[in-house]
N, C-alpha and C. Protein backbone atom coordinates (compact mmCIF):
# COMPACT_ATOMS: atom_id res chain seq x y z
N UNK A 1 -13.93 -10.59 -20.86
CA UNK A 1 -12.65 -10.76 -21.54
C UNK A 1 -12.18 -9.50 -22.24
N UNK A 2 -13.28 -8.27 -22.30
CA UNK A 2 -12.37 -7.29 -22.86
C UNK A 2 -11.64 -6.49 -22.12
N UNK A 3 -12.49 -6.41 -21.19
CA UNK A 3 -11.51 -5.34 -19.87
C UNK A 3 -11.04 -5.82 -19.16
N UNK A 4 -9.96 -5.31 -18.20
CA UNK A 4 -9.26 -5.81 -18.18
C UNK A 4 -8.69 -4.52 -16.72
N UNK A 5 -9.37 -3.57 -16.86
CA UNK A 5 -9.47 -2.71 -15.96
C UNK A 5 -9.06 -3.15 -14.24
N UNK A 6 -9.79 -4.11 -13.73
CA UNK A 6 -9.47 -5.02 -12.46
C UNK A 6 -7.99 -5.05 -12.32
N UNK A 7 -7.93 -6.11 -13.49
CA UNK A 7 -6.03 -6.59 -12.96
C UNK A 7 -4.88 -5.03 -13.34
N UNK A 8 -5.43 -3.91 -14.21
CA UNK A 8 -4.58 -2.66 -14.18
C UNK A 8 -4.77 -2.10 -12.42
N UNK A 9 -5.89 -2.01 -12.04
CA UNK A 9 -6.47 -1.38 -10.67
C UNK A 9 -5.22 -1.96 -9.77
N UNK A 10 -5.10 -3.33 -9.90
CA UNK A 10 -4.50 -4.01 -9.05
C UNK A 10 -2.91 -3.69 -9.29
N UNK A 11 -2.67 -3.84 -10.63
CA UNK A 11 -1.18 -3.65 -10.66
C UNK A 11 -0.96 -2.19 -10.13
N UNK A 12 -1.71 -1.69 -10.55
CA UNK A 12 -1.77 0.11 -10.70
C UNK A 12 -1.47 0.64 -8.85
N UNK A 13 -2.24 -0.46 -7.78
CA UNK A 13 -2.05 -0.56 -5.96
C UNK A 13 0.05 -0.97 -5.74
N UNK A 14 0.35 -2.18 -7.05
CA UNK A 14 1.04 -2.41 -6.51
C UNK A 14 2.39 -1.92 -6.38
N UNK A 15 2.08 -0.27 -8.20
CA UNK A 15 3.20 0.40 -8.54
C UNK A 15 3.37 1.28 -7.43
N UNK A 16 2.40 1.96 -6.57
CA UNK A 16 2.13 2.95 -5.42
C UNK A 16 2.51 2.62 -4.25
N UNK A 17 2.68 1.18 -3.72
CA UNK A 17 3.39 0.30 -2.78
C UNK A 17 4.84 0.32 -3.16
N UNK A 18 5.23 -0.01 -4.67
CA UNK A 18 6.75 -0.11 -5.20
C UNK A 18 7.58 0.98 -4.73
N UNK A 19 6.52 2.19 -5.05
CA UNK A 19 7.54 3.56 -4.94
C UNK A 19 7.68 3.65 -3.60
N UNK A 20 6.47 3.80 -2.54
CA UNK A 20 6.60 3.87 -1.39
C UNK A 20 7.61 3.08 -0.86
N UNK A 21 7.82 1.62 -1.16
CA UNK A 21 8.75 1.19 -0.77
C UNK A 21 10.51 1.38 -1.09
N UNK A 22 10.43 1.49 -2.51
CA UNK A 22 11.86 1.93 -2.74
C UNK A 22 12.19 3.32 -2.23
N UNK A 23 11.48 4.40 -1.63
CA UNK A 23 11.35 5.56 -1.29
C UNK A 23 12.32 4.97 0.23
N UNK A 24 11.57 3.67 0.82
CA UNK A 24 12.01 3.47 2.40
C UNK A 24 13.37 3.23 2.10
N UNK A 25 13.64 2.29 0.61
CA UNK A 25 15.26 1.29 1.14
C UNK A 25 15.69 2.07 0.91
N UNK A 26 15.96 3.51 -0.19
CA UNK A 26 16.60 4.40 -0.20
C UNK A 26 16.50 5.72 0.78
N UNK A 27 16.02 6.11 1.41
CA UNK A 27 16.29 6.53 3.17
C UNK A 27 17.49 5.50 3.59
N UNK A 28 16.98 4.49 3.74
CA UNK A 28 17.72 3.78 4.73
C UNK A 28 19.44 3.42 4.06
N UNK A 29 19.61 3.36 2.61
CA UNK A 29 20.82 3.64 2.29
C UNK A 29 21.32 5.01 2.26
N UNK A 30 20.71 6.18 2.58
CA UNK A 30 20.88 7.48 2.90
C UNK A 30 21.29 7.29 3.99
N UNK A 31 21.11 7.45 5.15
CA UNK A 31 21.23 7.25 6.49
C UNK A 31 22.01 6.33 7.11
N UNK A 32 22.44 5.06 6.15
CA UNK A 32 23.47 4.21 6.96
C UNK A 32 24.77 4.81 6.10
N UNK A 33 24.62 5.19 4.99
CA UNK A 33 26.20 5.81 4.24
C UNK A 33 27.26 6.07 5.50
N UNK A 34 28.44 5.37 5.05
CA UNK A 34 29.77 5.62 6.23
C UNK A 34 30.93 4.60 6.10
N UNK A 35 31.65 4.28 6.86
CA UNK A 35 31.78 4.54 8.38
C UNK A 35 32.43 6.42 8.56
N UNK A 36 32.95 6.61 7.60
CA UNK A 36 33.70 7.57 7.81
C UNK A 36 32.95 8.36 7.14
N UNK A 37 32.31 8.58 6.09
CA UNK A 37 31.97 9.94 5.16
C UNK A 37 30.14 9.82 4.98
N UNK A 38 29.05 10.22 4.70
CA UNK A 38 28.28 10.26 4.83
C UNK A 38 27.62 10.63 5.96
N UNK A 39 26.45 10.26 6.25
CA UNK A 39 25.15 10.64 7.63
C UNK A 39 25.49 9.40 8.31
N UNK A 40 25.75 8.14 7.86
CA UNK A 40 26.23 6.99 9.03
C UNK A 40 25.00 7.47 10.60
N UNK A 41 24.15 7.56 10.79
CA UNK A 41 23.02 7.24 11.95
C UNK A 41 22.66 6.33 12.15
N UNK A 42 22.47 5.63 11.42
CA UNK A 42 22.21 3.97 11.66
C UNK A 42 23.13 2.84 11.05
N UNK A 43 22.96 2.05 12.31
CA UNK A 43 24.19 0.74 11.46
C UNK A 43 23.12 -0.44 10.42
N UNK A 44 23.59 -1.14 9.93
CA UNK A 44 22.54 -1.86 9.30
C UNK A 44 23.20 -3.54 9.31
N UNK A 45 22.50 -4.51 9.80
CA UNK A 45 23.62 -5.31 10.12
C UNK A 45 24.08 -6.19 9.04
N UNK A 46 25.18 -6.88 9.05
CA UNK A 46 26.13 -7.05 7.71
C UNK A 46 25.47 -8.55 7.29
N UNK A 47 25.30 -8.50 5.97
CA UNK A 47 24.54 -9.90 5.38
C UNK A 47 25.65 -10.52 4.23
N UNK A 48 26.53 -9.75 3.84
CA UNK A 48 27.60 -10.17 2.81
C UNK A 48 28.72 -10.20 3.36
N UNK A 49 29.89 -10.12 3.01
CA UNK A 49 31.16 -9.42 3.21
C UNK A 49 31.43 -7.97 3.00
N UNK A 50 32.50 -7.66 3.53
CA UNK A 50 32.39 -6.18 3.57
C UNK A 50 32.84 -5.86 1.82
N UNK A 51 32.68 -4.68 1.96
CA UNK A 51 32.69 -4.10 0.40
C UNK A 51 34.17 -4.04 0.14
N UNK A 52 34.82 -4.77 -1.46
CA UNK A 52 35.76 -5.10 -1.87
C UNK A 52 36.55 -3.60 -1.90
N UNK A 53 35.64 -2.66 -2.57
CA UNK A 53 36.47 -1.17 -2.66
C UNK A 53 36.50 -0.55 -1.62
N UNK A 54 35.88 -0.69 -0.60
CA UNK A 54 35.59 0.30 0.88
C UNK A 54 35.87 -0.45 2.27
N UNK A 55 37.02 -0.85 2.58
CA UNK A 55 37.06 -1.64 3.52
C UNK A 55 36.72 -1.72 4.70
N UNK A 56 35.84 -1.80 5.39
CA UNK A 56 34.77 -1.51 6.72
C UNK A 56 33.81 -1.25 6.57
N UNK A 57 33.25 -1.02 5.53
CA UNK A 57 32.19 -0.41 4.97
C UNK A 57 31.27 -1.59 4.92
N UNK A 58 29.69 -2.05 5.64
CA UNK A 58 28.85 -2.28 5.58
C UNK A 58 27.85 -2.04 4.07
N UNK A 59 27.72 -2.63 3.40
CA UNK A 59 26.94 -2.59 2.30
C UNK A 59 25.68 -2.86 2.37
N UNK A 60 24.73 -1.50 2.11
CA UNK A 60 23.47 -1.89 2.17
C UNK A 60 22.99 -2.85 0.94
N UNK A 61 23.03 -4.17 0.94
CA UNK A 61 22.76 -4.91 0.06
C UNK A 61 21.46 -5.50 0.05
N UNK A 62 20.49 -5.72 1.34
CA UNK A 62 19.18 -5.54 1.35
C UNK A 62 18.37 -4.46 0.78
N UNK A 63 18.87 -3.41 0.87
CA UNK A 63 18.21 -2.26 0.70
C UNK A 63 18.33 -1.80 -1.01
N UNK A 64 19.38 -2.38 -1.54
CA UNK A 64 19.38 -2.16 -2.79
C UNK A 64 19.39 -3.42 -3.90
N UNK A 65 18.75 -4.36 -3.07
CA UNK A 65 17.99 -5.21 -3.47
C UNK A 65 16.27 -4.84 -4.14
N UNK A 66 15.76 -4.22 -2.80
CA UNK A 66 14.32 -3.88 -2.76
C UNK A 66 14.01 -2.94 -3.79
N UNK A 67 15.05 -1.72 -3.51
CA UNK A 67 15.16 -0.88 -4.87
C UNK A 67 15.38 -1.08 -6.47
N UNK A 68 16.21 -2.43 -6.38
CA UNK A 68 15.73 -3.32 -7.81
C UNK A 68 14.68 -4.07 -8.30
N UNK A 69 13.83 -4.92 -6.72
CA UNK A 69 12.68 -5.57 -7.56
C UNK A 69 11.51 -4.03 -7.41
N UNK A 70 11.80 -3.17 -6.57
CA UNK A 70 10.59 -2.11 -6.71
C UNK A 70 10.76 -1.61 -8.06
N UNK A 71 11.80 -1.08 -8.88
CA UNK A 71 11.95 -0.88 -10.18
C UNK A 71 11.38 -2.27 -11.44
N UNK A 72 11.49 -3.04 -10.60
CA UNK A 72 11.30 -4.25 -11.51
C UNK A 72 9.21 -4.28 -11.82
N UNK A 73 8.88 -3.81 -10.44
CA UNK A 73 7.59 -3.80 -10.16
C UNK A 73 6.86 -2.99 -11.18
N UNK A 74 7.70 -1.61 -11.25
CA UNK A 74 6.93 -0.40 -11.58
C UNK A 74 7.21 -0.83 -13.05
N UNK A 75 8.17 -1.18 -13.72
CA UNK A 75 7.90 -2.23 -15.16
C UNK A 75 6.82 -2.83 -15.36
N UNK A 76 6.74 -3.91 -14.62
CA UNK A 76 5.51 -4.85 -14.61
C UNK A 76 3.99 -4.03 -14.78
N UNK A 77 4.26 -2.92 -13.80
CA UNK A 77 3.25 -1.85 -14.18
C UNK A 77 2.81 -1.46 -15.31
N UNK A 78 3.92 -1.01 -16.33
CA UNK A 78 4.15 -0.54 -17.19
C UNK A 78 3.53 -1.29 -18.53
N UNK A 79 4.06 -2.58 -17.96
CA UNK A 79 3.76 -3.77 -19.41
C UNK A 79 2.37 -3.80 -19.30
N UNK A 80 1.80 -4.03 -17.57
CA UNK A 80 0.48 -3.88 -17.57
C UNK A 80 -0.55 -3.10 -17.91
N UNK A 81 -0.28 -2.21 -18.06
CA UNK A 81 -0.76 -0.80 -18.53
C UNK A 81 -1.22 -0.74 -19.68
N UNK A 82 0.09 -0.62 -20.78
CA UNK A 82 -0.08 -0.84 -22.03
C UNK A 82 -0.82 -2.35 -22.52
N UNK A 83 -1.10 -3.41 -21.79
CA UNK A 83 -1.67 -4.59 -22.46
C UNK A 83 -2.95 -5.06 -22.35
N UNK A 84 -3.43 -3.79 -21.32
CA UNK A 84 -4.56 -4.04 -20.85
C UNK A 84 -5.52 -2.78 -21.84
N UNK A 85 -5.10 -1.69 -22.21
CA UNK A 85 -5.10 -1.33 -23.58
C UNK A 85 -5.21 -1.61 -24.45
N UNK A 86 -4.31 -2.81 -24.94
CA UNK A 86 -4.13 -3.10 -26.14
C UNK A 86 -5.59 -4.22 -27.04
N UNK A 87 -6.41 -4.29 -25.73
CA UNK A 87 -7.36 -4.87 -26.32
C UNK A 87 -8.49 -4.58 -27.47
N UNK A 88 -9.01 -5.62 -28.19
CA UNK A 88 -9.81 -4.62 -29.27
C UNK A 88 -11.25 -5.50 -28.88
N UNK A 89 -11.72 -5.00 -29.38
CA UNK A 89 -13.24 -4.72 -29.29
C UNK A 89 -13.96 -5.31 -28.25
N UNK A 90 -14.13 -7.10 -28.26
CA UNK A 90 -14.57 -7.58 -27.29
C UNK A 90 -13.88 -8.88 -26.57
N UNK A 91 -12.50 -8.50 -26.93
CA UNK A 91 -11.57 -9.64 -26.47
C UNK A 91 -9.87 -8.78 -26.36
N UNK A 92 -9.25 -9.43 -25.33
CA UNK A 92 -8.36 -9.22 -25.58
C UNK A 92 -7.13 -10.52 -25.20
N UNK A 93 -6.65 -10.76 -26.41
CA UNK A 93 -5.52 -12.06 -26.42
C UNK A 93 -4.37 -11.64 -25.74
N UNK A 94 -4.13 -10.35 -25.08
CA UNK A 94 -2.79 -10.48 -24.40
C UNK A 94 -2.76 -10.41 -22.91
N UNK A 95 -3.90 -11.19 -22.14
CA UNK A 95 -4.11 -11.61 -21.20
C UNK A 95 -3.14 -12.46 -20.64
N UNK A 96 -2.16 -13.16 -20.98
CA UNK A 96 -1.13 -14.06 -20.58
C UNK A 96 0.21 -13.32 -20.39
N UNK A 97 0.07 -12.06 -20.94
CA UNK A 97 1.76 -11.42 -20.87
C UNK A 97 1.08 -10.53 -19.19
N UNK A 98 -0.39 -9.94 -19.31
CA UNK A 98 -0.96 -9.51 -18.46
C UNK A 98 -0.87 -10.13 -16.79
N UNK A 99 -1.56 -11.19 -17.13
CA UNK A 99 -1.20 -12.29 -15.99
C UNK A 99 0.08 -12.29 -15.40
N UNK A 100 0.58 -12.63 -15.86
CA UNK A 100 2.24 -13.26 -15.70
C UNK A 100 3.29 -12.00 -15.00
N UNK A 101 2.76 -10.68 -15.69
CA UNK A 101 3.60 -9.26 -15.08
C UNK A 101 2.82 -9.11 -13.60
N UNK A 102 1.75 -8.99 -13.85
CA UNK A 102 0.68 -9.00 -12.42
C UNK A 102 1.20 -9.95 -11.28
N UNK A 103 1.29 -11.07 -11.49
CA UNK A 103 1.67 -12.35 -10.62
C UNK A 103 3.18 -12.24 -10.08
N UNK A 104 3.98 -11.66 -11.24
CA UNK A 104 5.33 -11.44 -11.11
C UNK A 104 5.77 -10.66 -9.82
N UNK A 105 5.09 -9.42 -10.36
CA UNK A 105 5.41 -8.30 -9.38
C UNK A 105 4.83 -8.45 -8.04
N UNK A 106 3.65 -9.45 -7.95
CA UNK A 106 2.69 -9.69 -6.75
C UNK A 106 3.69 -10.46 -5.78
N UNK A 107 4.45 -11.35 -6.61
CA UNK A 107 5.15 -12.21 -5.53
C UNK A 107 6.28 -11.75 -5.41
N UNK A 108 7.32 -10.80 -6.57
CA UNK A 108 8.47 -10.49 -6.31
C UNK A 108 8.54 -9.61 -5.08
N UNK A 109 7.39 -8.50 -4.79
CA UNK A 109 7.40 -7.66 -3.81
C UNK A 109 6.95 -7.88 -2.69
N UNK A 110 6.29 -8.94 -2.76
CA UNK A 110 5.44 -9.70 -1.17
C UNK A 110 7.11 -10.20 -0.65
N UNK A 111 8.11 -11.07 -1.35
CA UNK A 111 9.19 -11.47 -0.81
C UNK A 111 10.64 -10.17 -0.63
N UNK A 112 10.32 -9.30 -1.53
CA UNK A 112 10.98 -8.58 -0.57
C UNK A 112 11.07 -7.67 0.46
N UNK A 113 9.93 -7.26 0.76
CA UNK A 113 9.67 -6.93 1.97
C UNK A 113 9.48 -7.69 2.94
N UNK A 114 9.15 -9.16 3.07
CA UNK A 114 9.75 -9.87 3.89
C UNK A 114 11.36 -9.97 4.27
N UNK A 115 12.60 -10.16 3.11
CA UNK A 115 13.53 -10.35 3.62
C UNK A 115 13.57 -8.72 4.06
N UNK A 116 13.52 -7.50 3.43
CA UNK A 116 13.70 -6.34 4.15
C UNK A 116 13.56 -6.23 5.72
N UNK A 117 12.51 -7.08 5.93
CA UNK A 117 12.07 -6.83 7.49
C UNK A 117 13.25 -7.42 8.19
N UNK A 118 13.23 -8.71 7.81
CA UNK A 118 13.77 -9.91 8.45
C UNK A 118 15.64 -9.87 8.16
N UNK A 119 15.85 -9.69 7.02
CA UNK A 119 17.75 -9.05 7.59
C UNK A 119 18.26 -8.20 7.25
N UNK A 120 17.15 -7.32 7.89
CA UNK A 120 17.69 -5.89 7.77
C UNK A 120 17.49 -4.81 8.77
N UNK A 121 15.60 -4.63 8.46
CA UNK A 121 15.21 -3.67 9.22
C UNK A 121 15.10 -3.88 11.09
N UNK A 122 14.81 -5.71 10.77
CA UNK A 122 15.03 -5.86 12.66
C UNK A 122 16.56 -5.78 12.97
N UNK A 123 17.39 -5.85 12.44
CA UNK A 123 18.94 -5.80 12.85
C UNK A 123 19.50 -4.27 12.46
N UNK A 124 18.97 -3.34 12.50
CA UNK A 124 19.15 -1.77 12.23
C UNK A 124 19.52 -1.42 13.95
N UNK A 125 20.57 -0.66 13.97
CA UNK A 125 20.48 -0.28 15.33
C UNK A 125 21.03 1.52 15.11
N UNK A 126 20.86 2.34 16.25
CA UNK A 126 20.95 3.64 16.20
C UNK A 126 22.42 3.65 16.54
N UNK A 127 23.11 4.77 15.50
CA UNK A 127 24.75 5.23 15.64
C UNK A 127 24.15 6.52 16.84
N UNK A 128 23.93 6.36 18.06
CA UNK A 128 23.99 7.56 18.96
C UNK A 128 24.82 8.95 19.10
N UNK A 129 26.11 8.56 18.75
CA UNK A 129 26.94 9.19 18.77
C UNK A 129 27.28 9.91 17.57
N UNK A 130 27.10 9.78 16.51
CA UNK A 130 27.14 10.16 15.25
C UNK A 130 25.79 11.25 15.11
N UNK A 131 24.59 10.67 15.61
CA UNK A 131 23.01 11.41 15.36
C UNK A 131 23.80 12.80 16.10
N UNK A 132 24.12 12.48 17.77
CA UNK A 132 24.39 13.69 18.16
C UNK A 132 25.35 14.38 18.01
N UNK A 133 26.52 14.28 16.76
CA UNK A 133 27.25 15.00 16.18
C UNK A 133 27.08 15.88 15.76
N UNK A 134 25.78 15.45 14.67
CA UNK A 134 25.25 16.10 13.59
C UNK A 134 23.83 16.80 14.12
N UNK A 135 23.44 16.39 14.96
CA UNK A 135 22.36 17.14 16.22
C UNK A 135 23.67 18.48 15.95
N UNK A 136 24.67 18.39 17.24
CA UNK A 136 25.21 19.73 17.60
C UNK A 136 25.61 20.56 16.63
N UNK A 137 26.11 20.33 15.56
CA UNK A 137 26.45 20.93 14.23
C UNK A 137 25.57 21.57 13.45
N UNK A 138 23.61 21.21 14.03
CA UNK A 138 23.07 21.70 13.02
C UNK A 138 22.76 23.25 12.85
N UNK A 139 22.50 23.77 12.29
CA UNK A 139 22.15 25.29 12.42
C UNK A 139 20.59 25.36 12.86
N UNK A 140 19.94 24.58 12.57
CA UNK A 140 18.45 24.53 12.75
C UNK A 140 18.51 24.92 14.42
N UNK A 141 19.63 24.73 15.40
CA UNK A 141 19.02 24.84 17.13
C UNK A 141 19.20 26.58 17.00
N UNK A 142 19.82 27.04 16.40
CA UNK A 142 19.66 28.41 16.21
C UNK A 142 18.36 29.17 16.33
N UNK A 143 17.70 28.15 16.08
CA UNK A 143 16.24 29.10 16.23
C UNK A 143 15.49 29.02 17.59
N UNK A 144 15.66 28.81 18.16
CA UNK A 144 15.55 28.15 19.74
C UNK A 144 16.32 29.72 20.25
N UNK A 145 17.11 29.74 19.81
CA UNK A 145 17.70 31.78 20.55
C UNK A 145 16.97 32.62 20.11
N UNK A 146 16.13 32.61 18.86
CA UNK A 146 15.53 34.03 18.34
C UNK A 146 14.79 34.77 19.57
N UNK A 147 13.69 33.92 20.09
CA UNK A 147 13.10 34.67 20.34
C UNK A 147 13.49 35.01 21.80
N UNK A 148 15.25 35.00 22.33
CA UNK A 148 15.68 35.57 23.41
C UNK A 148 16.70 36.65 23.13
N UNK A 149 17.45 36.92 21.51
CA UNK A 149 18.28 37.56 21.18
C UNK A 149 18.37 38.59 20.09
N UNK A 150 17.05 38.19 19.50
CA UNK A 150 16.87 38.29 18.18
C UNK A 150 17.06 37.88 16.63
N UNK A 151 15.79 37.74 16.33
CA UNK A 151 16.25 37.12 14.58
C UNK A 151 17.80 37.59 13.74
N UNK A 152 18.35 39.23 14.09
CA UNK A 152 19.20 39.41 13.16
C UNK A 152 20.78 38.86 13.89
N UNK A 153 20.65 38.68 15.50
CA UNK A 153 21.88 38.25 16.11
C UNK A 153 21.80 36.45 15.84
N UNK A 154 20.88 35.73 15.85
CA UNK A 154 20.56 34.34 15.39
C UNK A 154 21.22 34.14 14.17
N UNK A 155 19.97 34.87 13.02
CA UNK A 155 20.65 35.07 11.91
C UNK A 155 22.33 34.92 11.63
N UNK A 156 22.82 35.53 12.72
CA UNK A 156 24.25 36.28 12.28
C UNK A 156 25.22 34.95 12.83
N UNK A 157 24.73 34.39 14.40
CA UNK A 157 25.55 33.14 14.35
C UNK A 157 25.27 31.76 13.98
N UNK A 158 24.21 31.48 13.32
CA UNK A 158 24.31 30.76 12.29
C UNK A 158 25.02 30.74 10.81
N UNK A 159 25.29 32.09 10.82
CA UNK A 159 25.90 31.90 9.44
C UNK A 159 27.59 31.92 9.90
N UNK A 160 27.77 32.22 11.13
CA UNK A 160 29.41 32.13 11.42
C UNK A 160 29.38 30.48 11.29
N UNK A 161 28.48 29.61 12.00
CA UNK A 161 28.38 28.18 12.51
C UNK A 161 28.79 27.53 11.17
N UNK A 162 28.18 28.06 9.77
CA UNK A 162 28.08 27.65 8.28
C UNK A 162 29.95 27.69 8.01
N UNK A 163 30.09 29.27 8.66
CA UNK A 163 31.01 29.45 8.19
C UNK A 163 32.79 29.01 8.72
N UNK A 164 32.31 28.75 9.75
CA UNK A 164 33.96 28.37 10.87
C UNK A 164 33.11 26.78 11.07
N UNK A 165 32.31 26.28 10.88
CA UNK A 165 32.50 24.63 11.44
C UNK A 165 32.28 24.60 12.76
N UNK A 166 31.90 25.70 13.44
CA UNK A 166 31.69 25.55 14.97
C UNK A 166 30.24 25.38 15.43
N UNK A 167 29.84 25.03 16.65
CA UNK A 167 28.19 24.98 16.47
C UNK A 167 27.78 25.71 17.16
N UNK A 168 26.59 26.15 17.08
CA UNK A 168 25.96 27.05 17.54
C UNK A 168 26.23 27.43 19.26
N UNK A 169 26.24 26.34 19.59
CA UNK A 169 26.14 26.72 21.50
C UNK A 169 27.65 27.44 21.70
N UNK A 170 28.68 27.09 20.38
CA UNK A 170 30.37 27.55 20.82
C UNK A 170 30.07 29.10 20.70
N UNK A 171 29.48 29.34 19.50
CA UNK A 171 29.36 30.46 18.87
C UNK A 171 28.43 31.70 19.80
N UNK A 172 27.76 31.19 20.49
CA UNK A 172 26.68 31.86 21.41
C UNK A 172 27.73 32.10 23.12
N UNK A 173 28.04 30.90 23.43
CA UNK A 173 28.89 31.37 24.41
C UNK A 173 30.18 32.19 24.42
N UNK A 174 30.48 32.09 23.18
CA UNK A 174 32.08 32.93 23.02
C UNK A 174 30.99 34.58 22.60
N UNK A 175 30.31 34.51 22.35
CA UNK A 175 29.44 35.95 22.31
C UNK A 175 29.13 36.80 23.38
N UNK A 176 28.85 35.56 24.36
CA UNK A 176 28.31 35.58 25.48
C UNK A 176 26.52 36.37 25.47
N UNK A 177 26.08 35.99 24.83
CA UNK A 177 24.64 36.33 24.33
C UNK A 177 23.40 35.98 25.71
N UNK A 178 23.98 34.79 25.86
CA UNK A 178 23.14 34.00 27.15
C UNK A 178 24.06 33.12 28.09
N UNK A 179 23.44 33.13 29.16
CA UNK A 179 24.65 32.44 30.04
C UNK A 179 24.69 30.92 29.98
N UNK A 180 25.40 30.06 30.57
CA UNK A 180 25.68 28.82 29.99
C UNK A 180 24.42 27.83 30.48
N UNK A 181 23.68 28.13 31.64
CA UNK A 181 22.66 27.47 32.12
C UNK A 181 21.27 27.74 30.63
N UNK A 182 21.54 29.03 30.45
CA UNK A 182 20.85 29.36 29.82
C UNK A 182 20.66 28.79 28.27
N UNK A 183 21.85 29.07 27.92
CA UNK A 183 21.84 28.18 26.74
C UNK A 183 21.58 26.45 26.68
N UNK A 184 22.52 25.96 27.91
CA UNK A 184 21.72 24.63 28.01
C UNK A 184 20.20 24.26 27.83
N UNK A 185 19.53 25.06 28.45
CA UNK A 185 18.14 24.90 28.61
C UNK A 185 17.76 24.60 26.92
N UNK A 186 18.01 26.22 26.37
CA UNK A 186 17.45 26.36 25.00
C UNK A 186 17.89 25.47 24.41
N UNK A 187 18.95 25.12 24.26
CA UNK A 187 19.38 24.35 23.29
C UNK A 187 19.49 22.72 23.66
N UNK A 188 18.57 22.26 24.88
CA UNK A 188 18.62 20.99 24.68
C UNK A 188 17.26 20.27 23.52
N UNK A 189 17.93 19.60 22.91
CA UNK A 189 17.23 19.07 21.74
C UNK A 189 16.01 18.08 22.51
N UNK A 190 15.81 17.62 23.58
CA UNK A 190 14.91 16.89 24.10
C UNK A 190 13.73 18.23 24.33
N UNK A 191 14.24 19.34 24.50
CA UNK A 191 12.92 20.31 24.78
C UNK A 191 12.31 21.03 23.30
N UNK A 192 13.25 20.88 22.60
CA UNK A 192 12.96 21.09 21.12
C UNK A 192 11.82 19.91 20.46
N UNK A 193 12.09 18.85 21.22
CA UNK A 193 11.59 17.72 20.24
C UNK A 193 10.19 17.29 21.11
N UNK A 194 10.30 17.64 22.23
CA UNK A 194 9.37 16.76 23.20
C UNK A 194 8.03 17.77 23.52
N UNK A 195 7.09 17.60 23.06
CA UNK A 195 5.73 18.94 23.42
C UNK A 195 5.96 19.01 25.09
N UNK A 196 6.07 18.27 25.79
CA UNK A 196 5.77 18.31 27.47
C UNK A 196 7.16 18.88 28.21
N UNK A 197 7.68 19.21 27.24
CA UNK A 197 9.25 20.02 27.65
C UNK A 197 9.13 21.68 27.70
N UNK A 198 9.13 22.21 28.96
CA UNK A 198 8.95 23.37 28.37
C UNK A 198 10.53 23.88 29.24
């Protein structure tokens, strides 16, 4: 009855799960932000009505759900922490506020990562067309030319790409640096991404 160490251990697993998890729903409200302004890559499928101020706009409302009971969790942590402390010598009477935060957070977060899974994360589908927008726009395929043009000519049209809004493959062919087969090659993102691509 004085320690109390066990049920902190336990809460202490479930604050490290909380973060990890609110870490996921917030990605995933990173990444669906849109229709028009944000990263919009993934759709997320609609569980409310659409948003009163943003009209078309999909509201991640699962996702910032999870991010409230995970905050709610890492509280529970908190209370637990301090009460499991608060014991004196060979007893401690605040075993019931202990309990109750422990149990709280045990079941608040077991259920939301169920509904997370279930109307949300299985009804997520890929914006294709949007990923490869922001694929062609990035400056990162720039590096895929260094080692045919050099670091300081790379260097140089990436920072035009920053600077005019154009992407790299416009900027390389209006240079004429490499020829167009050529640049295809380098710059397809499947040989960038895939080890068996050479």
């Amino acid at each position: 009855m004085r320690g109390m160490g066990d049920v902190a251990g336990f809460s202490a697993a479930m604050l490290v799960l909380a973060i990890d998890l609110s870490k996921i729903a917030s990605d995933i409200r990173l990444m669906a932000m849109g229709p028009r302004t944000g990263i919009d890559e993934i759709k997320l499928p609609a569980v409310q009505p659409v948003s009163s101020i943003m009209p078309g706009k999909i509201n991640p409302s699962i996702p910032e759900m999870v991010n409230q009971v995970c905050y709610q969790v890492m509280g529970c942590d908190t209370t637990v922490a301090m009460v499991c402390e608060a014991g004196q010598l060979e007893l401690n009477v605040m075993m019931p506020v202990i309990a109750w935060n422990a149990l709280h957070a045990s079941r608040i977060i077991r259920q939301s990562m169920a509904v997370l899974r279930t109307k949300c994360v299985e009804g997520i589908t890929a914006n294709p067309e949007r990923a490869r927008e922001l694929l062609d726009r990035s400056t990162a395929l720039a590096t895929a030319l260094s080692p045919h043009i050099g670091y300081a000519a790379t260097a140089d049209i990436a920072k035009e790409a920053v600077r005019t809004g154009k992407s790299i493959r416009e900027i390389a062919k209006e240079r004429g640096v490499l020829s167009d087969a050529q640049l295809d090659t380098l710059l397809a993102p499947e040989r960038m991404t895939s080890p068996d691509q050479e």
